[in-house]
PDB file of N, CA and C in Angstrom:
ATOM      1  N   UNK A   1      51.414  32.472  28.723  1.00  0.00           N
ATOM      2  CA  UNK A   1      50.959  33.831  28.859  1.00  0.00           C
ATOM      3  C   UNK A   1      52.010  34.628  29.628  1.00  0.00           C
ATOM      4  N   UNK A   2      52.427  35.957  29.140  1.00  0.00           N
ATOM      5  CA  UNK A   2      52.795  36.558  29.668  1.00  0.00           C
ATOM      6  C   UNK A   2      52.669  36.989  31.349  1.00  0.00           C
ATOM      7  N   UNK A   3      53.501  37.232  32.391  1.00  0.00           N
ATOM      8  CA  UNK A   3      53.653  37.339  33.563  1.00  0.00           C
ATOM      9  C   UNK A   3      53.225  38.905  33.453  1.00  0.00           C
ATOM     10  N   UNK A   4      52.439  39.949  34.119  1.00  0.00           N
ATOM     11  CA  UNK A   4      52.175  40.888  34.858  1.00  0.00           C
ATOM     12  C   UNK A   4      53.389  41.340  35.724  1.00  0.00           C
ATOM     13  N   UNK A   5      53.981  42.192  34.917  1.00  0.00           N
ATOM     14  CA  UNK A   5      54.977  43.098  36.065  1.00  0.00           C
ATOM     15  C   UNK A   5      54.255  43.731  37.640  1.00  0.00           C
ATOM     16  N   UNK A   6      54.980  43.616  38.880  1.00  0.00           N
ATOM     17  CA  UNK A   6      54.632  44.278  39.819  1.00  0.00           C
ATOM     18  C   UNK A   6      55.333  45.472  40.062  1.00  0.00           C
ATOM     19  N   UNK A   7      54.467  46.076  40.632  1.00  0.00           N
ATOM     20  CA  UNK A   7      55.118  47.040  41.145  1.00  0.00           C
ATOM     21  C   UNK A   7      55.477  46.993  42.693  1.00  0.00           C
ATOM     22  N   UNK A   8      56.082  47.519  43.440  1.00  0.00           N
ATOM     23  CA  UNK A   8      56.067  47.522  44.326  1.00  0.00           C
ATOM     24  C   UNK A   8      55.052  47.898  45.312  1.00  0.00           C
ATOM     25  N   UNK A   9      54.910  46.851  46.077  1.00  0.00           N
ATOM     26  CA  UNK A   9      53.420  46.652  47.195  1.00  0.00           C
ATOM     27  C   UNK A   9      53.036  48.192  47.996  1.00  0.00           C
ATOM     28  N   UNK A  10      54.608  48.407  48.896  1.00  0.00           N
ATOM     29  CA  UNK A  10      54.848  49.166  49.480  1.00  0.00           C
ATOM     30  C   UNK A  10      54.588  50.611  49.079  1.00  0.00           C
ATOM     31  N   UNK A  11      54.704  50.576  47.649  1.00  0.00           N
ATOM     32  CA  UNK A  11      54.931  51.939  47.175  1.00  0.00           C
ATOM     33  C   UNK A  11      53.497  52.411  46.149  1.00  0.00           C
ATOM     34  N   UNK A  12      53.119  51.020  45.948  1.00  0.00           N
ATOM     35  CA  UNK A  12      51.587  51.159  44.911  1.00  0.00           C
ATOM     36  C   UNK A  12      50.764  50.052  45.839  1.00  0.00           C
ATOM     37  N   UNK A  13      50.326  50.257  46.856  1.00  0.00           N
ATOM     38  CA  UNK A  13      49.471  49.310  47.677  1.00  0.00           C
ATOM     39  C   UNK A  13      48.029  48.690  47.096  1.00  0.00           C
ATOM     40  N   UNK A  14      47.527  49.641  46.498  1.00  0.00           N
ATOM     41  CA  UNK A  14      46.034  49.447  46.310  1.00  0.00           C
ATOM     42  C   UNK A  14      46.374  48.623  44.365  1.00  0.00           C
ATOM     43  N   UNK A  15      45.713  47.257  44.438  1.00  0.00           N
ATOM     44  CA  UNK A  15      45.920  46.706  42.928  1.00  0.00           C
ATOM     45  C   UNK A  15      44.645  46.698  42.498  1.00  0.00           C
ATOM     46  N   UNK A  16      44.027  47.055  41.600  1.00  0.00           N
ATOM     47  CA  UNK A  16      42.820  46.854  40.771  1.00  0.00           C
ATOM     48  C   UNK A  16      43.183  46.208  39.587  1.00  0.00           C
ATOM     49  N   UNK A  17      42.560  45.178  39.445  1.00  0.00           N
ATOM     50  CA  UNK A  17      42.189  44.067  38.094  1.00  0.00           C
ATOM     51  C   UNK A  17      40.799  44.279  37.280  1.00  0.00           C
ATOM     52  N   UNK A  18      41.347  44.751  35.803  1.00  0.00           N
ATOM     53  CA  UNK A  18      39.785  44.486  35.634  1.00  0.00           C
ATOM     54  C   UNK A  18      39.984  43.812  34.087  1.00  0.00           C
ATOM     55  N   UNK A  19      39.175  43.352  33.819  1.00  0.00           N
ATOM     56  CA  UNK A  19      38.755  42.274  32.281  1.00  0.00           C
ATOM     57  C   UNK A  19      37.395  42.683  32.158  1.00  0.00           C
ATOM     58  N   UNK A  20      37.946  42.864  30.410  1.00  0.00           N
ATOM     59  CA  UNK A  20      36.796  43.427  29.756  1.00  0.00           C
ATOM     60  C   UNK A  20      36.765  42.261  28.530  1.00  0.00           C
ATOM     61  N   UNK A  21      35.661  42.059  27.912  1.00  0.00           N
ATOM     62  CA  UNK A  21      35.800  41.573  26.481  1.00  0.00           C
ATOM     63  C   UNK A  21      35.859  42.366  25.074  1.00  0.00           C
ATOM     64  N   UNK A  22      36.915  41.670  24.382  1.00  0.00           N
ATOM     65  CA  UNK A  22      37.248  42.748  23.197  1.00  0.00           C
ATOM     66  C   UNK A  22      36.030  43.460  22.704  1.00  0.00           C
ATOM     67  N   UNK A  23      34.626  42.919  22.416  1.00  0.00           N
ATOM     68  CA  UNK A  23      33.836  43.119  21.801  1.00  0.00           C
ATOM     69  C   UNK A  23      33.186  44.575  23.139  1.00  0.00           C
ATOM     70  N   UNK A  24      33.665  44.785  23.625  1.00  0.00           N
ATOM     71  CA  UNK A  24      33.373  46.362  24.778  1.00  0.00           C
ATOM     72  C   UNK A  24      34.734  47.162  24.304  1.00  0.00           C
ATOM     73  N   UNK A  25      35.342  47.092  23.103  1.00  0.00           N
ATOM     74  CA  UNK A  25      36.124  47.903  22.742  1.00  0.00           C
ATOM     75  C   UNK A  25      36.017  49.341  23.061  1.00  0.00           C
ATOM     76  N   UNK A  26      35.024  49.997  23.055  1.00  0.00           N
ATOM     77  CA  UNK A  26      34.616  51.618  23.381  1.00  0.00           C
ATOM     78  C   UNK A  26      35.027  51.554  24.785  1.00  0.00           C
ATOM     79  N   UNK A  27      34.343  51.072  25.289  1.00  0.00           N
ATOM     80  CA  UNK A  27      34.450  51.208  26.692  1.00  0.00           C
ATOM     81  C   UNK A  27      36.263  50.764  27.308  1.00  0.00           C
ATOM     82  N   UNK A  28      36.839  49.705  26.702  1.00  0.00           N
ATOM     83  CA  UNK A  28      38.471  49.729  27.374  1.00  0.00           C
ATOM     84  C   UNK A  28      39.046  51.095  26.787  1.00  0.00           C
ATOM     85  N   UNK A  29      38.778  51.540  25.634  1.00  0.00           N
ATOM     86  CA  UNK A  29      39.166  52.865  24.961  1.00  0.00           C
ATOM     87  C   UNK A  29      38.739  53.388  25.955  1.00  0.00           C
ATOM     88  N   UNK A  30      37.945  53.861  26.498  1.00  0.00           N
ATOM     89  CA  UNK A  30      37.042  55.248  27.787  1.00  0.00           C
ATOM     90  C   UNK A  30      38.069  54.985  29.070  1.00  0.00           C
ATOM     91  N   UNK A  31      38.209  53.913  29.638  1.00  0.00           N
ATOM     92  CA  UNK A  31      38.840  53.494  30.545  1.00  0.00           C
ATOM     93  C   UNK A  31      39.978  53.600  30.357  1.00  0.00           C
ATOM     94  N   UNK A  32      40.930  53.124  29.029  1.00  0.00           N
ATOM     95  CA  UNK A  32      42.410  53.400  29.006  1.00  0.00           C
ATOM     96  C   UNK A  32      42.358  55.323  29.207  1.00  0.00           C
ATOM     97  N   UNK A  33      41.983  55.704  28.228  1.00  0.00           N
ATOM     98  CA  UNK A  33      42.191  56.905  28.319  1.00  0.00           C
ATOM     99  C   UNK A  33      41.851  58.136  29.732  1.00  0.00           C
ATOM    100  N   UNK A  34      40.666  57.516  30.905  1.00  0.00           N
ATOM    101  CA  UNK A  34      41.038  57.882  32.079  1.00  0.00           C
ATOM    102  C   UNK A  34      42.402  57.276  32.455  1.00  0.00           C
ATOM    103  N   UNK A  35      42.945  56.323  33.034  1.00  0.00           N
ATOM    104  CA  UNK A  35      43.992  56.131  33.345  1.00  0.00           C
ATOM    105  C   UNK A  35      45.290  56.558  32.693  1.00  0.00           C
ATOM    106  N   UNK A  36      45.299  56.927  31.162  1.00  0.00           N
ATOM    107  CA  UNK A  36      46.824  57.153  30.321  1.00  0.00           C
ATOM    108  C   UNK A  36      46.259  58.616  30.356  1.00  0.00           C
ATOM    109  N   UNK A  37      45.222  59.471  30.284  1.00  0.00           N
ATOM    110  CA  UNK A  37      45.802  60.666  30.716  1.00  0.00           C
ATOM    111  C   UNK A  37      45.800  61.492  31.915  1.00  0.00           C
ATOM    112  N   UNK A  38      46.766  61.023  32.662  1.00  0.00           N
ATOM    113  CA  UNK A  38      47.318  61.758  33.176  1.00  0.00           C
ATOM    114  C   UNK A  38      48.266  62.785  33.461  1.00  0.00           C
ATOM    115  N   UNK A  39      48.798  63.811  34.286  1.00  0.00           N
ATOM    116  CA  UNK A  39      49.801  64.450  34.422  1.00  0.00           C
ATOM    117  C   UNK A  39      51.044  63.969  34.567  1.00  0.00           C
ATOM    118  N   UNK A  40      52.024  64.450  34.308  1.00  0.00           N
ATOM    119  CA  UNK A  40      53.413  63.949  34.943  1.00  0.00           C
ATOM    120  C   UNK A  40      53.142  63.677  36.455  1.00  0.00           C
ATOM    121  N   UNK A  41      52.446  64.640  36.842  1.00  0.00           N
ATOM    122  CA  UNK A  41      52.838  64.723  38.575  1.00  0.00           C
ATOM    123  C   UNK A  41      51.644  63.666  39.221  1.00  0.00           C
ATOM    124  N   UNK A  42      50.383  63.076  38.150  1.00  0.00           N
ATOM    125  CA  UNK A  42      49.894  61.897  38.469  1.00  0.00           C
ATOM    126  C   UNK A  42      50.484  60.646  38.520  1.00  0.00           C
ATOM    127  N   UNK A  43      51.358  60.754  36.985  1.00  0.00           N
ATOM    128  CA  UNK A  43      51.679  59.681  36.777  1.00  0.00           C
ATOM    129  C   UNK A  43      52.796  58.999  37.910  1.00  0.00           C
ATOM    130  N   UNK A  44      53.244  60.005  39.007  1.00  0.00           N
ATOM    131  CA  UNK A  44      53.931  59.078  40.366  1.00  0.00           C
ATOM    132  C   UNK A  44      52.848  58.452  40.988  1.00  0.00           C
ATOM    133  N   UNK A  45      52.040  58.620  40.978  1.00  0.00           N
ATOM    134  CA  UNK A  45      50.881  57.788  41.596  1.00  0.00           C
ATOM    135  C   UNK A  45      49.892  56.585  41.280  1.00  0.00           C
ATOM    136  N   UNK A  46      49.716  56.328  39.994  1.00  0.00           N
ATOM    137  CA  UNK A  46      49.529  55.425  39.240  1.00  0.00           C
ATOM    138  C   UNK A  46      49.805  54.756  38.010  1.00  0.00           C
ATOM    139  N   UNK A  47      49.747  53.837  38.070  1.00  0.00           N
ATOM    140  CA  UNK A  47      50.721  52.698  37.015  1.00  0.00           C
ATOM    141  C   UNK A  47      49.650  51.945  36.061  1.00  0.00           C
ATOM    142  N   UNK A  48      49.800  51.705  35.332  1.00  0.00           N
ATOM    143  CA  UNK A  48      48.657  50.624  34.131  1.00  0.00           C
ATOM    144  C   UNK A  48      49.147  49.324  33.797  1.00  0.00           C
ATOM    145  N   UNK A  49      48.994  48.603  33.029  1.00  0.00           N
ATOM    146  CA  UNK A  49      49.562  47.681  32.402  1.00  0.00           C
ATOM    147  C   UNK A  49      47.929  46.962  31.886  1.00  0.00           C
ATOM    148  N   UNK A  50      48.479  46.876  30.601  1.00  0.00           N
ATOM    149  CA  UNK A  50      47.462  46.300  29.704  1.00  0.00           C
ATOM    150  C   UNK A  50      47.376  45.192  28.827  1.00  0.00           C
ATOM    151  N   UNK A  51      46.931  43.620  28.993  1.00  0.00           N
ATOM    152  CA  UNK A  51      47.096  42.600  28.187  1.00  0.00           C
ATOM    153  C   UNK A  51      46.316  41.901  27.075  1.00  0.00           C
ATOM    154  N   UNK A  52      46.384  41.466  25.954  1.00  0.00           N
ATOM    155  CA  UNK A  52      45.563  41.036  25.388  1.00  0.00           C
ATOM    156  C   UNK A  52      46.013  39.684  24.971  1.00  0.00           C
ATOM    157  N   UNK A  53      44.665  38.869  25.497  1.00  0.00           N
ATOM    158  CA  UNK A  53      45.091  37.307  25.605  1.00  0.00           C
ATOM    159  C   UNK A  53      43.526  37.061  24.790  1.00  0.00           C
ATOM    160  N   UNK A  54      43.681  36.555  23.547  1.00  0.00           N
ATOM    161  CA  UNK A  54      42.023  35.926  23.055  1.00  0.00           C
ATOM    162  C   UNK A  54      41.397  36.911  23.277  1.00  0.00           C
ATOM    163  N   UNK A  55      40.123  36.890  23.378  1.00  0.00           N
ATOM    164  CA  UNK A  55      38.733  37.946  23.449  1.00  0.00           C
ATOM    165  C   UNK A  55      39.059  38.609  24.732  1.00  0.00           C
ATOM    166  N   UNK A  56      40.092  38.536  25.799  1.00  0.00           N
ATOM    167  CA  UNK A  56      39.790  39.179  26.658  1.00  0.00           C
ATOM    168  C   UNK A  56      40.935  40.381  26.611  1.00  0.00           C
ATOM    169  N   UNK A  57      40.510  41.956  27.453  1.00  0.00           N
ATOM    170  CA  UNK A  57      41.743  42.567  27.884  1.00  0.00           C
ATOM    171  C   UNK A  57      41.878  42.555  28.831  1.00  0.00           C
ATOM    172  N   UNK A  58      42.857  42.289  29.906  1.00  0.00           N
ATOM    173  CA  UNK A  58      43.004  42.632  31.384  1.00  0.00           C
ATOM    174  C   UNK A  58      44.127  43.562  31.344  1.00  0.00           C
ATOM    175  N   UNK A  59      43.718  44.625  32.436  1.00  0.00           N
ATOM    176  CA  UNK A  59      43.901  45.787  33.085  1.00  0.00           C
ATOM    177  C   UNK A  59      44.299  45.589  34.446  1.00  0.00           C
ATOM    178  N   UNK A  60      45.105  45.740  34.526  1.00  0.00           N
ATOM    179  CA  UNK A  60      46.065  45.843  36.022  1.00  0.00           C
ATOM    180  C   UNK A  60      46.304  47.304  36.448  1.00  0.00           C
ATOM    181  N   UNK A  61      45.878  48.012  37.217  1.00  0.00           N
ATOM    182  CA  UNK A  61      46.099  49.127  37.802  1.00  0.00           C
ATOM    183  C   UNK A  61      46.753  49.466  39.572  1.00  0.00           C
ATOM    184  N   UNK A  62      48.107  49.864  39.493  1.00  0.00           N
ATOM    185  CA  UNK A  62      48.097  50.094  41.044  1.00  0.00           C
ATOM    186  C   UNK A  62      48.473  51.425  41.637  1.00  0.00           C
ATOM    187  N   UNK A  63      48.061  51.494  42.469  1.00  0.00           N
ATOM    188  CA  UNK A  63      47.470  53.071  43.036  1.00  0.00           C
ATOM    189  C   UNK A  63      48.235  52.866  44.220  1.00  0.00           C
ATOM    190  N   UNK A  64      48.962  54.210  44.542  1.00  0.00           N
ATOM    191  CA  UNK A  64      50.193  54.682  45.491  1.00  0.00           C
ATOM    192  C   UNK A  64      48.817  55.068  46.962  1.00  0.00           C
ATOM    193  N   UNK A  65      47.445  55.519  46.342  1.00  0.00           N
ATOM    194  CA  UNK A  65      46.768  56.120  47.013  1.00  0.00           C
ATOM    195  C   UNK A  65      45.020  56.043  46.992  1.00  0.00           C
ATOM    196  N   UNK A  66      44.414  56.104  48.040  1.00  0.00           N
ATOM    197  CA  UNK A  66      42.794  56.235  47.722  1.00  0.00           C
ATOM    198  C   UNK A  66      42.748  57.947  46.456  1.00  0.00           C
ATOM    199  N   UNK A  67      43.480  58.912  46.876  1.00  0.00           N
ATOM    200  CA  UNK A  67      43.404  59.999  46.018  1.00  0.00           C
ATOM    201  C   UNK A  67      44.020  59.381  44.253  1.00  0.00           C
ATOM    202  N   UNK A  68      44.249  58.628  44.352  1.00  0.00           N
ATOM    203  CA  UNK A  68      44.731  58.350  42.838  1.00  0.00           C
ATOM    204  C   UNK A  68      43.935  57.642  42.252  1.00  0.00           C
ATOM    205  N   UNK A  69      42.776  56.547  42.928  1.00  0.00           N
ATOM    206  CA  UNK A  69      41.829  55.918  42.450  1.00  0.00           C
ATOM    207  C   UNK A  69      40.599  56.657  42.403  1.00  0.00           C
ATOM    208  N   UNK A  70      40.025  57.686  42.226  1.00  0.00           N
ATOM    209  CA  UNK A  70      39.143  58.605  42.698  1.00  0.00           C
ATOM    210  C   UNK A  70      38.677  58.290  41.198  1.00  0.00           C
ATOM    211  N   UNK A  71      39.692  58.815  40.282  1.00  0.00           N
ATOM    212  CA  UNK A  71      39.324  59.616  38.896  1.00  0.00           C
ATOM    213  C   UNK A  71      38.709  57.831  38.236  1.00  0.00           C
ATOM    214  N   UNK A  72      39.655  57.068  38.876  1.00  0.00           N
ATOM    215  CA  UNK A  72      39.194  55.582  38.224  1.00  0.00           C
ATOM    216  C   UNK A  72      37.832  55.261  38.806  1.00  0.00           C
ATOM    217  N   UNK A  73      37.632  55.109  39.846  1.00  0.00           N
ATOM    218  CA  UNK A  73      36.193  54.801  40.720  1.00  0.00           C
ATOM    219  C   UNK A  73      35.142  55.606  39.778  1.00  0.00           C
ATOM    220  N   UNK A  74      35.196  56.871  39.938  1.00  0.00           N
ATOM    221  CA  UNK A  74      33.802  57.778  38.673  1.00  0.00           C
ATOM    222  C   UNK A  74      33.815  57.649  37.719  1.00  0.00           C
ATOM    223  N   UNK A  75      34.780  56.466  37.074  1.00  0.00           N
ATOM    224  CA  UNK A  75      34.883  56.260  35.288  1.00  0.00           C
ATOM    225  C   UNK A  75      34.009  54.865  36.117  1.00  0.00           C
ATOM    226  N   UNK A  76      34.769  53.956  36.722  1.00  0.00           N
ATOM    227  CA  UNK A  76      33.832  52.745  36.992  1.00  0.00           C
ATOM    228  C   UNK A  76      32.417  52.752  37.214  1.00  0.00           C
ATOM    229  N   UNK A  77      31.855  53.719  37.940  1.00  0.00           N
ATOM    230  CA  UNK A  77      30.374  54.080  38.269  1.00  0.00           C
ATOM    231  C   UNK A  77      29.793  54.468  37.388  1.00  0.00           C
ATOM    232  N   UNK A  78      30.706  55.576  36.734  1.00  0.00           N
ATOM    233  CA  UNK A  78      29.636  55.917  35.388  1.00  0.00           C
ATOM    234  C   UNK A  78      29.617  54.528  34.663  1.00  0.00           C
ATOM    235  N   UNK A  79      30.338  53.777  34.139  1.00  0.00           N
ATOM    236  CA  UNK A  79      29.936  52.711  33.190  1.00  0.00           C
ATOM    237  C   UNK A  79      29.119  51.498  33.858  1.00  0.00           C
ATOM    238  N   UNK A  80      28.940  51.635  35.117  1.00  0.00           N
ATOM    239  CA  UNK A  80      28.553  50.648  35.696  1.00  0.00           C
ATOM    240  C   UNK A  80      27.008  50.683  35.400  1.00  0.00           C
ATOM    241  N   UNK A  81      26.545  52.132  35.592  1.00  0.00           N
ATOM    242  CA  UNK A  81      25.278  52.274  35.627  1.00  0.00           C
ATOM    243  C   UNK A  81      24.737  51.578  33.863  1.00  0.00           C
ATOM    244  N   UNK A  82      25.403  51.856  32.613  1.00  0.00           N
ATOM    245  CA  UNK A  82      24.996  50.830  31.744  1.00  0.00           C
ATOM    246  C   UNK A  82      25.903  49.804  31.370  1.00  0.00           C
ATOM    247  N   UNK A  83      26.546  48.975  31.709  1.00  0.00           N
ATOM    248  CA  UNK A  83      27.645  48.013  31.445  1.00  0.00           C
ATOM    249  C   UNK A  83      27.481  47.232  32.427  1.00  0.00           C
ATOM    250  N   UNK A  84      27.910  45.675  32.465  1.00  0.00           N
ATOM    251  CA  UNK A  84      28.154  44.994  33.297  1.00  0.00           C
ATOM    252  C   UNK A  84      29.238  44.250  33.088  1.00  0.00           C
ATOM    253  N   UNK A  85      29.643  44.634  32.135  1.00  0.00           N
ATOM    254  CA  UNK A  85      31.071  43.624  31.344  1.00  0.00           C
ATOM    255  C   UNK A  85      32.693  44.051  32.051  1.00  0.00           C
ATOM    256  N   UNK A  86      32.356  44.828  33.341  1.00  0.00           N
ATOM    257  CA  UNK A  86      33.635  44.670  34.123  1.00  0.00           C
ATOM    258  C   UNK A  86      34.201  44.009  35.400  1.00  0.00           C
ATOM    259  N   UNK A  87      34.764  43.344  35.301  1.00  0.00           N
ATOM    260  CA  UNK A  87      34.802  42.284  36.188  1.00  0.00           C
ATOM    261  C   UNK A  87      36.448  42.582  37.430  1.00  0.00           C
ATOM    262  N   UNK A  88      35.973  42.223  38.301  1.00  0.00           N
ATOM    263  CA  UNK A  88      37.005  42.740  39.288  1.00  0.00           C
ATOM    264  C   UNK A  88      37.223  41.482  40.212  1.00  0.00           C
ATOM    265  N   UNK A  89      38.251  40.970  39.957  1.00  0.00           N
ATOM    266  CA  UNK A  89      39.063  39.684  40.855  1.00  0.00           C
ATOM    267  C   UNK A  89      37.731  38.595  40.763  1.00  0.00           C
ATOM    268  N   UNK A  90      37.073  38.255  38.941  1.00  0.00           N
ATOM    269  CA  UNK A  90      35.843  37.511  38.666  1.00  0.00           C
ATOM    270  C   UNK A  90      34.616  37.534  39.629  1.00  0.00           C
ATOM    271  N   UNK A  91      34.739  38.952  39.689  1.00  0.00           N
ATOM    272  CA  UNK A  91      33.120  39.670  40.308  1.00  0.00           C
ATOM    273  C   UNK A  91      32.854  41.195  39.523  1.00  0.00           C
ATOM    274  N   UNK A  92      31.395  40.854  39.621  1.00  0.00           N
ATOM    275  CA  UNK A  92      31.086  42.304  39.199  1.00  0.00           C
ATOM    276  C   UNK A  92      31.786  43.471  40.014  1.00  0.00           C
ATOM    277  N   UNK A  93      32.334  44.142  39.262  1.00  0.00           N
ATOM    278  CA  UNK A  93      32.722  45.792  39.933  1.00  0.00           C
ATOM    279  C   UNK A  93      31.614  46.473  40.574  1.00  0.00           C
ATOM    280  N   UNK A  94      31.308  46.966  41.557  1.00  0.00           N
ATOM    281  CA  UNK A  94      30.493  48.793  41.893  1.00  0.00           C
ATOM    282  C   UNK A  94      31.581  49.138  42.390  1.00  0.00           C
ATOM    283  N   UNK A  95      31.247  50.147  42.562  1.00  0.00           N
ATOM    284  CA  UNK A  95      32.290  51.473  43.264  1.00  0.00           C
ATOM    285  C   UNK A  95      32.224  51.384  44.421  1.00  0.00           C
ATOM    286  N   UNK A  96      31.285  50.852  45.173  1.00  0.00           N
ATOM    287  CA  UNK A  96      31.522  50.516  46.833  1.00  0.00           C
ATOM    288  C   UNK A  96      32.113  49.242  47.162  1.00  0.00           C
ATOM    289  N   UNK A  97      32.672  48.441  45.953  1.00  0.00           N
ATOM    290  CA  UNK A  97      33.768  47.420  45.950  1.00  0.00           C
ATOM    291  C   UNK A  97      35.155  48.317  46.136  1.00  0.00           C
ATOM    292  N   UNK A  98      35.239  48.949  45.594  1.00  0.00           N
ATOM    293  CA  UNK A  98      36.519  50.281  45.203  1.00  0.00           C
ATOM    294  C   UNK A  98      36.864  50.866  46.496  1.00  0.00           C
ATOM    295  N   UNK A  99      35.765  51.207  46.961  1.00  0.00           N
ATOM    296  CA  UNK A  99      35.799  51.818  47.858  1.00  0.00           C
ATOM    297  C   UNK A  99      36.094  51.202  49.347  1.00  0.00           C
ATOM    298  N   UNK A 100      35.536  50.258  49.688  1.00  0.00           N
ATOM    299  CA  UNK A 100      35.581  49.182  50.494  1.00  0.00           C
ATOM    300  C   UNK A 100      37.390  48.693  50.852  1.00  0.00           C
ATOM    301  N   UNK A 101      37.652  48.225  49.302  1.00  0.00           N
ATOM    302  CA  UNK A 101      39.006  48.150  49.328  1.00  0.00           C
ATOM    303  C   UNK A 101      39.853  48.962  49.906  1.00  0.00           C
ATOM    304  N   UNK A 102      39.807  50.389  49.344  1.00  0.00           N
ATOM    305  CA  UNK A 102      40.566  51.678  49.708  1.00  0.00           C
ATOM    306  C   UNK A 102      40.642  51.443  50.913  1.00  0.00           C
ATOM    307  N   UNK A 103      39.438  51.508  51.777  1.00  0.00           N
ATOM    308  CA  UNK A 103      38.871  51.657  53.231  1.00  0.00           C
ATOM    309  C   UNK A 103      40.060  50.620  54.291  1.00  0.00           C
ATOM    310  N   UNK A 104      39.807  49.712  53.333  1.00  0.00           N
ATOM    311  CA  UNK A 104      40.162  48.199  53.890  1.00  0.00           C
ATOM    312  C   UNK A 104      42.347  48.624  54.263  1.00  0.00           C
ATOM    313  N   UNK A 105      42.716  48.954  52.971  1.00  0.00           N
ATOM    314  CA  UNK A 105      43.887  49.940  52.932  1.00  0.00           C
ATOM    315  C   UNK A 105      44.493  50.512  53.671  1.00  0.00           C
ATOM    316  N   UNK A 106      43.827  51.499  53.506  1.00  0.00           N
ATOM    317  CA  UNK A 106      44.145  52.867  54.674  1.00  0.00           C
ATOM    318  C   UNK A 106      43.952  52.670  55.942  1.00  0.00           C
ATOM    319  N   UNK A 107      42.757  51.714  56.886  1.00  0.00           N
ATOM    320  CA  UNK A 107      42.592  51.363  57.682  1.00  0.00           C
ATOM    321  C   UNK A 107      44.373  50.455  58.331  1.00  0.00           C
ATOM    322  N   UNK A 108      44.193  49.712  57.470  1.00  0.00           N
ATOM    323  CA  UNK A 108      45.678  48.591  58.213  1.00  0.00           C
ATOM    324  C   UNK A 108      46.961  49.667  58.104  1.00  0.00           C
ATOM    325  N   UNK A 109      46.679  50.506  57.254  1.00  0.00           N
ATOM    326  CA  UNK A 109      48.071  51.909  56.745  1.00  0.00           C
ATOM    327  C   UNK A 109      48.042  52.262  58.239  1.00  0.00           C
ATOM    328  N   UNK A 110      46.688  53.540  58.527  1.00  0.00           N
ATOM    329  CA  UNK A 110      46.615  53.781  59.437  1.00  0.00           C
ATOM    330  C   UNK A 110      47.004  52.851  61.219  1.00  0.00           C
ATOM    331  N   UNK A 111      46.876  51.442  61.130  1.00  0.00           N
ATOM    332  CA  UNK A 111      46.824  51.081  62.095  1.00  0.00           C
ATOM    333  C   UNK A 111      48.150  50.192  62.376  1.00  0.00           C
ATOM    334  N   UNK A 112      49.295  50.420  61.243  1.00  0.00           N
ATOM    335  CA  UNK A 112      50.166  50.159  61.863  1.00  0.00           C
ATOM    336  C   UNK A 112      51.592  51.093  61.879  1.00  0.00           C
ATOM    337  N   UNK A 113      50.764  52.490  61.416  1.00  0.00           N
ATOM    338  CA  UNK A 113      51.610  53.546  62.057  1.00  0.00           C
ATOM    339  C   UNK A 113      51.322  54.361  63.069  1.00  0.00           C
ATOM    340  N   UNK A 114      50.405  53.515  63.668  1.00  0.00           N
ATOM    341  CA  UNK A 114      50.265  54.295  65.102  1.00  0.00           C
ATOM    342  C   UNK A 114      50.906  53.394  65.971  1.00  0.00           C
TER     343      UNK A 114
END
């Protein structure tokens, strides 16, 4: 299987993983298309990468910022409320997983530039 390019830690801190099964085709369509449209002046802020291995797709997303995962978090919530077929580091996703993370982030950001 193909290796997952990184990006740089430093510069895209926040990584979101998610796997879907082919047969939720609509829904990786809903999801690619929050993440691929973006602006030029988004696209410094977040990165994609998309694999297809057998029935599954995995989605690698990394975010420069909690403001760059925003638009991803309200695509995750909305589908969450009918979907369960997204899986985040082989756990169910909510958005206060998302969020938690961010938190988790910015907190150590914050606390070792003071």
């Amino acid at each position: 299987m193909a290796e997952f390019k990184r990006f740089p830690p430093d510069k895209y801190p926040i990584e979101l993983h998610l796997s879907f099964s082919r047969r939720d085709a609509d829904l990786v369509q809903e999801m690619k298309s929050v993440l691929d449209n973006q602006t030029r002046e988004e696209s410094k802020y977040r990165k994609t990468i998309a694999k297809h291995v057998g029935n599954t797709i995995t989605m690698r997303c990394y975010f420069k910022d909690v403001d760059a995962l925003r638009p991803v978090a309200w695509k995750l919530k909305d589908q969450n409320l009918r979907k369960d077929t997204l899986q985040y580091e082989s756990t169910k996703v909510t958005p206060r997983m998302l969020i938690e993370k961010a938190e988790s982030i910015l907190n150590k950001e914050m606390s070792v530039s003071i």
